[in-house]
N, C-alpha and C. Protein backbone atom coordinates (compact mmCIF):
# COMPACT_ATOMS: atom_id res chain seq x y z
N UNK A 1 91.11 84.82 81.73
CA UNK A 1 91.88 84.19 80.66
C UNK A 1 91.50 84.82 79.31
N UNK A 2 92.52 84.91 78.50
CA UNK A 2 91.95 85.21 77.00
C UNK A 2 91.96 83.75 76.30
N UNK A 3 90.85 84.68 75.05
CA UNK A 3 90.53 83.58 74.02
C UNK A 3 91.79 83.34 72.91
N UNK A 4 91.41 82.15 72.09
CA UNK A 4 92.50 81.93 71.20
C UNK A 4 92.87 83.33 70.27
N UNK A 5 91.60 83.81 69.53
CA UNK A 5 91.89 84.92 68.74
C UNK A 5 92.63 86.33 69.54
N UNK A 6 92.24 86.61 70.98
CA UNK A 6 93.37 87.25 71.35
C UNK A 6 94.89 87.20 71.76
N UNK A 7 95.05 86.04 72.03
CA UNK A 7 96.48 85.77 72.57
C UNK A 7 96.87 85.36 70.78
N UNK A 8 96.37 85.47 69.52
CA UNK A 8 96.77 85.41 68.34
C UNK A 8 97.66 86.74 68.42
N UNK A 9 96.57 87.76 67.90
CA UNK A 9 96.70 89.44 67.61
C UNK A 9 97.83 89.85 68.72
N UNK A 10 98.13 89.25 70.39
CA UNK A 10 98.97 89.38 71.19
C UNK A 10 100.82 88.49 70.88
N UNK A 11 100.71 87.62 70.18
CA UNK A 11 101.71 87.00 70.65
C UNK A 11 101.58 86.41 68.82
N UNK A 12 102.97 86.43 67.94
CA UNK A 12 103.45 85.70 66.63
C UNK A 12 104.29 84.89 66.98
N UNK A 13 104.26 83.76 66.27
CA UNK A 13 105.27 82.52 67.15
C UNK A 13 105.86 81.64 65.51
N UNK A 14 107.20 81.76 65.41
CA UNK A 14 107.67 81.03 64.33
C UNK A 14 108.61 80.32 64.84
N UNK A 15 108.67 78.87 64.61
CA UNK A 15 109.29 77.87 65.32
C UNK A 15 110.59 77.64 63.66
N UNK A 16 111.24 76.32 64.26
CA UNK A 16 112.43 75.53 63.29
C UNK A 16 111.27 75.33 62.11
N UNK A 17 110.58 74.64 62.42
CA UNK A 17 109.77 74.47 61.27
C UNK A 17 108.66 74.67 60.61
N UNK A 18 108.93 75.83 60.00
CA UNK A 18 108.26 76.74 59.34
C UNK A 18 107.08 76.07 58.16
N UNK A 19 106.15 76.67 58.85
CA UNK A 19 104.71 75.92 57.22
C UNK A 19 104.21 77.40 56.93
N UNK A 20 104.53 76.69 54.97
CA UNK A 20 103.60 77.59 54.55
C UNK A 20 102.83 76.77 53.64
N UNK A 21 101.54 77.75 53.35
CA UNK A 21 100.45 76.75 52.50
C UNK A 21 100.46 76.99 51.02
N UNK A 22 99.65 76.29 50.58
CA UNK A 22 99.65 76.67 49.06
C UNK A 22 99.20 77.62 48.70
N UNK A 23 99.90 78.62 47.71
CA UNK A 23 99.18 80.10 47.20
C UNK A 23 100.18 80.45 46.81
N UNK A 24 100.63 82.05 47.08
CA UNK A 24 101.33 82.50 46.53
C UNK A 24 101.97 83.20 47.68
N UNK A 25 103.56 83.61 47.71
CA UNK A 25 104.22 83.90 48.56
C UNK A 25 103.69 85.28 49.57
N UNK A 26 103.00 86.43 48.61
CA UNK A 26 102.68 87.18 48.97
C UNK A 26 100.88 86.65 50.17
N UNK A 27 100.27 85.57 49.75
CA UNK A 27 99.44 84.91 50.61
C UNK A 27 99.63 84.90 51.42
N UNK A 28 100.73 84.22 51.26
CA UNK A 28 101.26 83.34 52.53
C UNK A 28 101.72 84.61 53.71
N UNK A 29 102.23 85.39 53.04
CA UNK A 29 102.68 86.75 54.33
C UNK A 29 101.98 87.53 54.59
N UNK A 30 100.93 87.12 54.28
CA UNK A 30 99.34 88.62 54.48
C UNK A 30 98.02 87.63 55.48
N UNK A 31 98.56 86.18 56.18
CA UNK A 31 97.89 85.44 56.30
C UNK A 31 97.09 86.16 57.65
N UNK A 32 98.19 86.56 58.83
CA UNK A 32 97.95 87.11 59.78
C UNK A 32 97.28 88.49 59.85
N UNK A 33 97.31 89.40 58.59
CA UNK A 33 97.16 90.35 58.25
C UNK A 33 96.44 90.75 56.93
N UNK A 34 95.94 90.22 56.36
CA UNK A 34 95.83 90.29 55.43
C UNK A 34 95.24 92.38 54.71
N UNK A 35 94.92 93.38 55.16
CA UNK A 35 95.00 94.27 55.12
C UNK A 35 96.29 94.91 54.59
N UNK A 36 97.34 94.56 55.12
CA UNK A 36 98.81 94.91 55.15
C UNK A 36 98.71 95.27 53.77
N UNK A 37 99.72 96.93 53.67
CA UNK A 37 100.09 97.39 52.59
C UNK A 37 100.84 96.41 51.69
N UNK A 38 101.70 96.87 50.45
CA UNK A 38 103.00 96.16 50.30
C UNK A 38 103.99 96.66 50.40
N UNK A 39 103.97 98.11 51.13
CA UNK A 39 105.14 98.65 51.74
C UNK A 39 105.24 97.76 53.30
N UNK A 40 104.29 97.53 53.37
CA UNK A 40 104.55 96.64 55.18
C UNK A 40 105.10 95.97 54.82
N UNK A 41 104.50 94.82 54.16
CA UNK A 41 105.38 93.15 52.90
C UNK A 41 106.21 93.69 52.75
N UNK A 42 107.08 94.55 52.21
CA UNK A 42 108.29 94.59 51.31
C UNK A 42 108.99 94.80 53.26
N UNK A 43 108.83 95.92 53.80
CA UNK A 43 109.77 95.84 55.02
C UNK A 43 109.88 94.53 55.34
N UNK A 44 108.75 93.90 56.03
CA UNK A 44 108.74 92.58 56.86
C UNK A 44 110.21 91.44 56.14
N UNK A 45 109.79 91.20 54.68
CA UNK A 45 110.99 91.14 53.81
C UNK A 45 112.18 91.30 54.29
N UNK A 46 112.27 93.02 54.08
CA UNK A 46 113.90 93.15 54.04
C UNK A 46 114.44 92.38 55.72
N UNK A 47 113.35 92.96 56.68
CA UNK A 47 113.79 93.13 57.69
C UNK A 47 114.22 91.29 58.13
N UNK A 48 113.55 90.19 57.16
CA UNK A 48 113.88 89.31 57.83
C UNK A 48 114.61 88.57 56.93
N UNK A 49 115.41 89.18 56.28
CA UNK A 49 116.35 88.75 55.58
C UNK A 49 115.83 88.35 54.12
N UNK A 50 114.76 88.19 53.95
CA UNK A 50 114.37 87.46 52.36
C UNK A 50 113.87 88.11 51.48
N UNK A 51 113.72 89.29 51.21
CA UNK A 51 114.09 90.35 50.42
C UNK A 51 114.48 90.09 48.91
N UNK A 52 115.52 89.98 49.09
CA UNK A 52 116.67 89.47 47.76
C UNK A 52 116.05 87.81 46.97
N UNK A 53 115.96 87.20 47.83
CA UNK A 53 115.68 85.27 47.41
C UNK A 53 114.47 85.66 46.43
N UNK A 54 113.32 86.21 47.42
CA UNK A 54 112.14 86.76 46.97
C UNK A 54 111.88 87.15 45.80
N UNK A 55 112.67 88.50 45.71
CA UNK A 55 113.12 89.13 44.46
C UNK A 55 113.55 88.41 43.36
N UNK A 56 114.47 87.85 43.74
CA UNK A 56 115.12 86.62 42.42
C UNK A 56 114.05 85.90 41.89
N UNK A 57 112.99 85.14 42.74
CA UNK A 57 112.11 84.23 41.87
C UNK A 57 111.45 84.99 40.46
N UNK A 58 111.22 84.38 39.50
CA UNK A 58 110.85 84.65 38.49
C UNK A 58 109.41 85.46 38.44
N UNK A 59 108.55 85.11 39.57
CA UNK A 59 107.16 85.92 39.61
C UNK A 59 107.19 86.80 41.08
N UNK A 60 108.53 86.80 41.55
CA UNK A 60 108.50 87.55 42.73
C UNK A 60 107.46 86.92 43.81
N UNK A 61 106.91 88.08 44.68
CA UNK A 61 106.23 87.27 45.82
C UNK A 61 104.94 86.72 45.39
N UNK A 62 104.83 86.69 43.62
CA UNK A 62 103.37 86.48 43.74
C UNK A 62 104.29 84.65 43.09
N UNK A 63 105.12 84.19 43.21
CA UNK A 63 105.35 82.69 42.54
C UNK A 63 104.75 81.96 43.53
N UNK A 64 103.90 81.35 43.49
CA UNK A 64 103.05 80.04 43.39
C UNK A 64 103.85 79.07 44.61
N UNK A 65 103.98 78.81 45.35
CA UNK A 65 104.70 77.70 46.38
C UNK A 65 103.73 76.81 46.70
N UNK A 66 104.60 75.42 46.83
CA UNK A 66 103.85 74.26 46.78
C UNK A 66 103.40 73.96 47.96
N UNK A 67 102.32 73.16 48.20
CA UNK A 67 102.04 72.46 49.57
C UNK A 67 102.89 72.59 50.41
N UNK A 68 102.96 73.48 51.62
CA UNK A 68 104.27 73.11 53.02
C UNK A 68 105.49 73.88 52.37
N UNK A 69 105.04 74.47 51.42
CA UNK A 69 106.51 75.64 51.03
C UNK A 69 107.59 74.45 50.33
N UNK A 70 107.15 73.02 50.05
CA UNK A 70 108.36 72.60 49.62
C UNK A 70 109.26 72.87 48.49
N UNK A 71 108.75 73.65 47.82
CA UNK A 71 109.64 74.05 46.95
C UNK A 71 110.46 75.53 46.88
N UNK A 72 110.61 75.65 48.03
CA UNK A 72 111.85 76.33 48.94
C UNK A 72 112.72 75.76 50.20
N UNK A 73 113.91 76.06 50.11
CA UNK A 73 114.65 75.59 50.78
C UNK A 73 114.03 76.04 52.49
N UNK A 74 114.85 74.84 53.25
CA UNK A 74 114.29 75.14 54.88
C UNK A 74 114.32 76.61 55.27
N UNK A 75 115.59 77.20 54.97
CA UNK A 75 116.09 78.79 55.18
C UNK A 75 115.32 79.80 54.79
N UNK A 76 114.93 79.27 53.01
CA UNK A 76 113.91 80.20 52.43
C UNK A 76 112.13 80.12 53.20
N UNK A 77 112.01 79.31 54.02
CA UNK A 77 110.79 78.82 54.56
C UNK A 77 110.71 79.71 55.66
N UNK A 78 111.64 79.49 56.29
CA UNK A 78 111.96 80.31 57.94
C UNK A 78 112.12 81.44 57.66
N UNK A 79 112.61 82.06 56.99
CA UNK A 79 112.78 83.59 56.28
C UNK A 79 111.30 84.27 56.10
N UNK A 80 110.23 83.34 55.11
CA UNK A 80 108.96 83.67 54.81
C UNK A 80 108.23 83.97 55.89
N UNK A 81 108.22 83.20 57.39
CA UNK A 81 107.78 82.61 58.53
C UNK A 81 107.75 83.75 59.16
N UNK A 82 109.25 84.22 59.11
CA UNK A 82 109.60 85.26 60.14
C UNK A 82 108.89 86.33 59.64
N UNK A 83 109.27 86.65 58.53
CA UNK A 83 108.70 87.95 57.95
C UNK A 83 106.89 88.15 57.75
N UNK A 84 106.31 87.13 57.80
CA UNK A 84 104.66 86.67 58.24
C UNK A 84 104.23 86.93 59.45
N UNK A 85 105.33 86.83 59.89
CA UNK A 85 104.86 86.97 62.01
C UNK A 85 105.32 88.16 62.10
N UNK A 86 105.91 88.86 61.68
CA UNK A 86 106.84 90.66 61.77
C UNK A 86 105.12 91.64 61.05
N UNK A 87 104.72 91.26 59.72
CA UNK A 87 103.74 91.44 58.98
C UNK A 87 102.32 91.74 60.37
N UNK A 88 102.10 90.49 60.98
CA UNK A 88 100.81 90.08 61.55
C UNK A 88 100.94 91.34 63.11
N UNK A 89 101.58 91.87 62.73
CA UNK A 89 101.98 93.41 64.20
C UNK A 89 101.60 92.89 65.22
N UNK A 90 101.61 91.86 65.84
CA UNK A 90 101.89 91.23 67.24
C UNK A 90 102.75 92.16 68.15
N UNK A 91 102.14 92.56 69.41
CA UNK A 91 103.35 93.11 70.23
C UNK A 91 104.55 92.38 70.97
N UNK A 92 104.40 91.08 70.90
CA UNK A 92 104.91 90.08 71.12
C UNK A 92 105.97 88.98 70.11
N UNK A 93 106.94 88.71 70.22
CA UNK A 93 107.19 88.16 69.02
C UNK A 93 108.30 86.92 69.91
N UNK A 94 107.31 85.26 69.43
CA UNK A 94 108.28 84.37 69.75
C UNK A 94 109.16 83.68 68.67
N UNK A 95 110.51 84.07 68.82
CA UNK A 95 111.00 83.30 67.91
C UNK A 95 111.84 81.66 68.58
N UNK A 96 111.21 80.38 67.81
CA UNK A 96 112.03 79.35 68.65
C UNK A 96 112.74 78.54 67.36
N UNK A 97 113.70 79.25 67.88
CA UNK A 97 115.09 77.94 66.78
C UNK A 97 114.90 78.73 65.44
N UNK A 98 114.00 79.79 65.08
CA UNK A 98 113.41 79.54 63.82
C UNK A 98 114.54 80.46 62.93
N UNK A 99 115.65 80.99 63.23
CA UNK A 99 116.46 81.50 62.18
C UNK A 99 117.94 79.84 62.64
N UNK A 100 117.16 79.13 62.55
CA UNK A 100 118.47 77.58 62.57
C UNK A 100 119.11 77.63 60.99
N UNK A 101 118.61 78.10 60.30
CA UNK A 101 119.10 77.17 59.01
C UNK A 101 119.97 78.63 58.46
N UNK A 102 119.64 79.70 59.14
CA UNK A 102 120.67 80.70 58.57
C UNK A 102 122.10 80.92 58.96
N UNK A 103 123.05 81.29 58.10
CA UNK A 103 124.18 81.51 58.60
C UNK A 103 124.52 82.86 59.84
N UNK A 104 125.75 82.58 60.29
CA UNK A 104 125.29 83.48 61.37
C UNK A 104 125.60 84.89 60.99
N UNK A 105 125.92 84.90 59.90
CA UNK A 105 126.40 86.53 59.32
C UNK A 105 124.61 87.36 58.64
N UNK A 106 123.85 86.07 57.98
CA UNK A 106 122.59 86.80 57.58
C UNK A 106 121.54 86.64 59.03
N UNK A 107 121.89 86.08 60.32
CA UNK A 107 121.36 86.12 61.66
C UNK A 107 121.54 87.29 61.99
N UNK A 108 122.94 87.66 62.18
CA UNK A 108 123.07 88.72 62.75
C UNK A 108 122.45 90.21 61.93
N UNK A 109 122.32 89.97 60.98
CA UNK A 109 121.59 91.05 59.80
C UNK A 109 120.35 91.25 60.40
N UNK A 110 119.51 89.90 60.14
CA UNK A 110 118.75 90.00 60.67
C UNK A 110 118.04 90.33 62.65
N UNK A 111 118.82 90.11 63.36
CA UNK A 111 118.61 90.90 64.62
C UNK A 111 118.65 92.04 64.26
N UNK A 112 119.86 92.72 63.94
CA UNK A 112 120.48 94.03 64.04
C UNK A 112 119.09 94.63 62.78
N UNK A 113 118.58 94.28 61.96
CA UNK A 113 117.22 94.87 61.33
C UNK A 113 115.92 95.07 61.93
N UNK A 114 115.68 94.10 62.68
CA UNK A 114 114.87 93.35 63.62
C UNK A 114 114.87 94.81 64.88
N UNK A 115 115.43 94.95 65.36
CA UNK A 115 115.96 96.02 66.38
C UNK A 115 115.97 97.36 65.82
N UNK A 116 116.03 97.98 64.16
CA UNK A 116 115.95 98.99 64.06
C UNK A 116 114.42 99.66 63.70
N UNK A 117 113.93 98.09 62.87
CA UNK A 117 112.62 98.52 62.54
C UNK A 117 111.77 98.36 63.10
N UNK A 118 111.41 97.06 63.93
CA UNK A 118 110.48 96.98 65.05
C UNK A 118 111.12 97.38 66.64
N UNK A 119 110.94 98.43 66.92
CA UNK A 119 112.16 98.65 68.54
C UNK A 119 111.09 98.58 69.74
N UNK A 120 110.13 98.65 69.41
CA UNK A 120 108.61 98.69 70.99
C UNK A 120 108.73 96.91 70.58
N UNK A 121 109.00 96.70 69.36
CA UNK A 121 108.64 94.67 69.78
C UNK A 121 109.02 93.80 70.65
N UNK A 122 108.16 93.05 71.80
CA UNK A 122 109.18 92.72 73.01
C UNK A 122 109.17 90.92 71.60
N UNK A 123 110.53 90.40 71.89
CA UNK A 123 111.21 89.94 71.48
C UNK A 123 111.80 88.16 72.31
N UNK A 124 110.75 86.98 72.38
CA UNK A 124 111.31 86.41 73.27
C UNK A 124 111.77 85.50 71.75
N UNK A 125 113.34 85.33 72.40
CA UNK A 125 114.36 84.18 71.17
C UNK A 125 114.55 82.57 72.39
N UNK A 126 113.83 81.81 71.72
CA UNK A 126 114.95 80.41 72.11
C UNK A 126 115.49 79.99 71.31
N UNK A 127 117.08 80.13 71.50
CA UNK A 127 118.19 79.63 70.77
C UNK A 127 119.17 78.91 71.21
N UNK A 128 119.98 77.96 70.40
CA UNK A 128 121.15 76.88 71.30
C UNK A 128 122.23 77.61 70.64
N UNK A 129 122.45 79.05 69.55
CA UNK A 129 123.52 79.88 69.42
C UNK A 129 123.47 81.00 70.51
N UNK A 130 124.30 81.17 70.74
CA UNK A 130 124.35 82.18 71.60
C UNK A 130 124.72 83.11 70.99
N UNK A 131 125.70 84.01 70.21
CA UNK A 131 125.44 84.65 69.60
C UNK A 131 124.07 85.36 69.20
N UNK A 132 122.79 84.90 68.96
CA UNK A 132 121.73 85.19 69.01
C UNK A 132 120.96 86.17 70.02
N UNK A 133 121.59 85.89 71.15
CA UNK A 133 120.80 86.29 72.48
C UNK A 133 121.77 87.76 73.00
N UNK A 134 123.45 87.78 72.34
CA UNK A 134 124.35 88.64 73.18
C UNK A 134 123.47 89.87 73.64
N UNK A 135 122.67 90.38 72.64
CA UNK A 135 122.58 91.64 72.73
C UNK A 135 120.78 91.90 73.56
N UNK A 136 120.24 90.34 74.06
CA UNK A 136 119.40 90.40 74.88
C UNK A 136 119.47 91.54 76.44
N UNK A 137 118.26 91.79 76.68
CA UNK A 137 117.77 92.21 77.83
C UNK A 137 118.29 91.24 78.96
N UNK A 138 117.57 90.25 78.92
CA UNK A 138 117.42 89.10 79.65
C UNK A 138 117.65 88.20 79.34
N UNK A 139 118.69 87.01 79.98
CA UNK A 139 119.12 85.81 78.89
C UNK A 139 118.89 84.63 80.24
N UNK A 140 117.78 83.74 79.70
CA UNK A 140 117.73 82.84 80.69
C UNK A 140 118.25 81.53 80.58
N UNK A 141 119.22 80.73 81.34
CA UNK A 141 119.77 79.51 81.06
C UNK A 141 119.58 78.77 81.13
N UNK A 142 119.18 77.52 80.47
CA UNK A 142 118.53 76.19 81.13
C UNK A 142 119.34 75.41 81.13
N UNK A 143 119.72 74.03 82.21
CA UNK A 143 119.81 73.31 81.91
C UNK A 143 119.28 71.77 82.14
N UNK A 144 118.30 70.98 80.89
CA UNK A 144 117.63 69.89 81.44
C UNK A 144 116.16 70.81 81.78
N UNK A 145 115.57 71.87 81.73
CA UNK A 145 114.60 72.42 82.14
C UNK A 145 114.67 73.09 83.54
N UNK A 146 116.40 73.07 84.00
CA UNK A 146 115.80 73.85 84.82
C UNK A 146 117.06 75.17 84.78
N UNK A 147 116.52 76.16 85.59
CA UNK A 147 117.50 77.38 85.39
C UNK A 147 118.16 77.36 86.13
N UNK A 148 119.57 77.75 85.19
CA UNK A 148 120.76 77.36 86.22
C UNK A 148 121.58 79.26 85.51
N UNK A 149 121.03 80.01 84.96
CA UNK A 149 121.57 81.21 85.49
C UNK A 149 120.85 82.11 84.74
N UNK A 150 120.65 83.58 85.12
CA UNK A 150 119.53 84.70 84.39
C UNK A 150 120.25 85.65 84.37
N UNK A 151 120.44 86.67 83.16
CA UNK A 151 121.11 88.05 83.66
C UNK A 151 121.62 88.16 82.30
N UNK A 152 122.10 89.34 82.22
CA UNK A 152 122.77 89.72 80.84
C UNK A 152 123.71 88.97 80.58
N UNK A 153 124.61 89.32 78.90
CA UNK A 153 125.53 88.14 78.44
C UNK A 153 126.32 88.47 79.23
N UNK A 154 126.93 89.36 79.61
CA UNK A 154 128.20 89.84 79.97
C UNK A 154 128.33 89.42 81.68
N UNK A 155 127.18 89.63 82.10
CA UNK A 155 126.95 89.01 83.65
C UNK A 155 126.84 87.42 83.68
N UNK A 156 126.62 87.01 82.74
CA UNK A 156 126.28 85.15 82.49
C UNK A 156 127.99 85.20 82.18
N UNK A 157 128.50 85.12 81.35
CA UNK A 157 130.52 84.85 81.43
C UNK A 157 131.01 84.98 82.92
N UNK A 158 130.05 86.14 83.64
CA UNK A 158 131.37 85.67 84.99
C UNK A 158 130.46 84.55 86.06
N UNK A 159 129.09 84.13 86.32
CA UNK A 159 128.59 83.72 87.05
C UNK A 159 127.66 82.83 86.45
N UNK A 160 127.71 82.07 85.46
CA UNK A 160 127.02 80.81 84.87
C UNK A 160 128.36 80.33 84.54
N UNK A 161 128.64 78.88 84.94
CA UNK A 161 129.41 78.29 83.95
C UNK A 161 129.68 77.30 83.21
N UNK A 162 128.09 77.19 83.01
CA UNK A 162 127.25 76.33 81.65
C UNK A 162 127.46 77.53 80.70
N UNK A 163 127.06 78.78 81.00
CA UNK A 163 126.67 80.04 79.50
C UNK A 163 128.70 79.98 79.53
N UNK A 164 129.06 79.97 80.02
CA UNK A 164 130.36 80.67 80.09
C UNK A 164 130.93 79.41 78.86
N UNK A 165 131.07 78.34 79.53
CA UNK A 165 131.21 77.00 78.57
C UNK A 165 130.79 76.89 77.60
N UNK A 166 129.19 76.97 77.12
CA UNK A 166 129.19 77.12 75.71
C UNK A 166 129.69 78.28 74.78
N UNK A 167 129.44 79.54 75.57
CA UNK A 167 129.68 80.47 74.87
C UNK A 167 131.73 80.39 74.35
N UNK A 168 132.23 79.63 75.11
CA UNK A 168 133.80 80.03 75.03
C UNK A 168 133.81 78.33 73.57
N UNK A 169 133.31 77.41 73.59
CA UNK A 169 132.96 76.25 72.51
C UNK A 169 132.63 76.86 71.52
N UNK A 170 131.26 77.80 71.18
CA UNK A 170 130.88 78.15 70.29
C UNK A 170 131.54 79.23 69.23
N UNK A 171 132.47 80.20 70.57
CA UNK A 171 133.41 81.18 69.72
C UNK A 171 134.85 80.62 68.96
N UNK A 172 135.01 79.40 69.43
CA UNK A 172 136.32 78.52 69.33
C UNK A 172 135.52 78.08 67.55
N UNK A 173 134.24 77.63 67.68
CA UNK A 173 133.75 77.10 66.48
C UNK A 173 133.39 78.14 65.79
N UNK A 174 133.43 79.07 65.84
CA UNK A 174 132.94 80.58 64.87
C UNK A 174 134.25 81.04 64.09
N UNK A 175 135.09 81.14 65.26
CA UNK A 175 136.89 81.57 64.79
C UNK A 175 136.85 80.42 63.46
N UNK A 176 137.16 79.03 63.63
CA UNK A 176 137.73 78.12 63.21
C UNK A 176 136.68 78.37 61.61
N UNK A 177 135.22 78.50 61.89
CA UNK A 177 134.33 78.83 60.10
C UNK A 177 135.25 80.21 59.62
N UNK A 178 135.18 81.21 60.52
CA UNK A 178 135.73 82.23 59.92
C UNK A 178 136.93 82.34 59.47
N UNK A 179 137.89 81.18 59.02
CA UNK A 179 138.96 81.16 59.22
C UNK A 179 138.90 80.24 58.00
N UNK A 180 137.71 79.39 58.10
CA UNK A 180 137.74 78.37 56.51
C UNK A 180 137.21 79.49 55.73
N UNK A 181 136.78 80.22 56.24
CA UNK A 181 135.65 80.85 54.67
C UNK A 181 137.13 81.65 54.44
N UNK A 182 137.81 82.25 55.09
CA UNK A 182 138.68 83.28 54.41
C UNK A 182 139.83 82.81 53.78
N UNK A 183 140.13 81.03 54.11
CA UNK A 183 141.11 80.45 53.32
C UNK A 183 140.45 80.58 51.98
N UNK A 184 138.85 79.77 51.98
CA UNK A 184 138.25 79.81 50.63
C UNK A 184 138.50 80.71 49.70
N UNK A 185 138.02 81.84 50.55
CA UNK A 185 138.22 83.16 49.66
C UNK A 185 139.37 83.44 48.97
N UNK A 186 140.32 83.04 49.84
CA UNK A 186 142.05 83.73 49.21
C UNK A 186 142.11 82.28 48.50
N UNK A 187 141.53 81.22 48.04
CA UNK A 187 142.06 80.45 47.63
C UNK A 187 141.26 80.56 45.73
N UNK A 188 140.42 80.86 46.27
CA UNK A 188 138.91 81.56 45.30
C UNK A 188 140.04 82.66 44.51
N UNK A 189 140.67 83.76 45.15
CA UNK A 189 140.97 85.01 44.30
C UNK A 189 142.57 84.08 43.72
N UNK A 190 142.90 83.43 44.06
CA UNK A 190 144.57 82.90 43.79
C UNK A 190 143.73 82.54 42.37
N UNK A 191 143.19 81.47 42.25
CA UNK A 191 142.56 81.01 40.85
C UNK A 191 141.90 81.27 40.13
N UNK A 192 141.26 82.82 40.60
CA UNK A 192 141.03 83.81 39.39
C UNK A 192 142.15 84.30 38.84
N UNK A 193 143.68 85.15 39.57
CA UNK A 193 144.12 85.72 38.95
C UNK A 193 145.01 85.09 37.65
């Protein structure tokens, strides 16, 4: 068996709910690592989407966050989280639920970054989007705890039809956002011009 400090250095794990402590943002992402350049920090950043938020604060990554990160939003928390566990070079990386609070357009940013910059990172996601997982190796199905189908996305649509079911719900509910945001939009440019 290994000890706690190795299955650490082996395995980064950022859940829905993300803690960070009091210090300063850049602390907080050097926790696992603390060696780390700030060219590592600045990737870990881009790569997990918070980059930009980061940037915006008035003292950058060195602003001050309160007890438990509360004075960032849930998104901005999970963003920090991710990019702390990307930082801490784990060959392992669990992510559970923990990109929930992002939309699925800065999700998908983030995989598709996730995949260019770390590519040896094995990568286990538990997610209730599916979208999340399409572009998995291995996609395992539960239902109630137990598995009811394993195999790629494209092999889960013809022979799960729990994955098949949510996945055909969830695209019905993706169409229908993508379809409000672009009324918004054209409704947004009508009352500028």
């Amino acid at each position: 068996t290994i000890g706690d400090a190795q299955r650490t250095a082996l395995i980064a794990v950022v859940s829905q709910d993300a803690f960070l402590f009091r210090g300063t943002l850049l602390s907080n992402l050097k926790l696992g690592r603390p060696e780390a350049d700030d060219n590592q920090a600045r990737l870990a950043l881009r790569v997990a989407q918070a980059e930009a938020f980061v940037d915006a604060l008035p003292e950058g990554w060195h602003t001050q966050v309160g007890e438990r990160g509360l004075s960032l939003s849930g998104g901005e928390r999970q963003r920090l989280a991710v990019a702390r566990a990307l930082l801490a070079s784990a060959p392992i990386l669990v992510l559970d639920e923990s990109t929930a609070f992002a939309d699925s357009r800065t999700e998908k940013q983030f995989y598709k970054a996730l995949r260019m910059a770390y590519p040896d990172l094995t990568v286990l996601t538990i997610a209730h989007r599916l979208y999340t997982v399409t572009d998995a190796a291995n996609i395992v199905v539960l239902d109630h705890g137990r598995v009811v189908g394993c195999g790629g996305h494209a092999s889960l649509l013809q022979t799960c039809t729990l994955y098949r079911q949510m996945w055909q719900m969830q695209a019905s509910q993706q169409l229908w956002q993508d379809s409000q945001t672009e009324l918004e939009s054209r409704s947004g440019e009508t009352q500028h011009a």
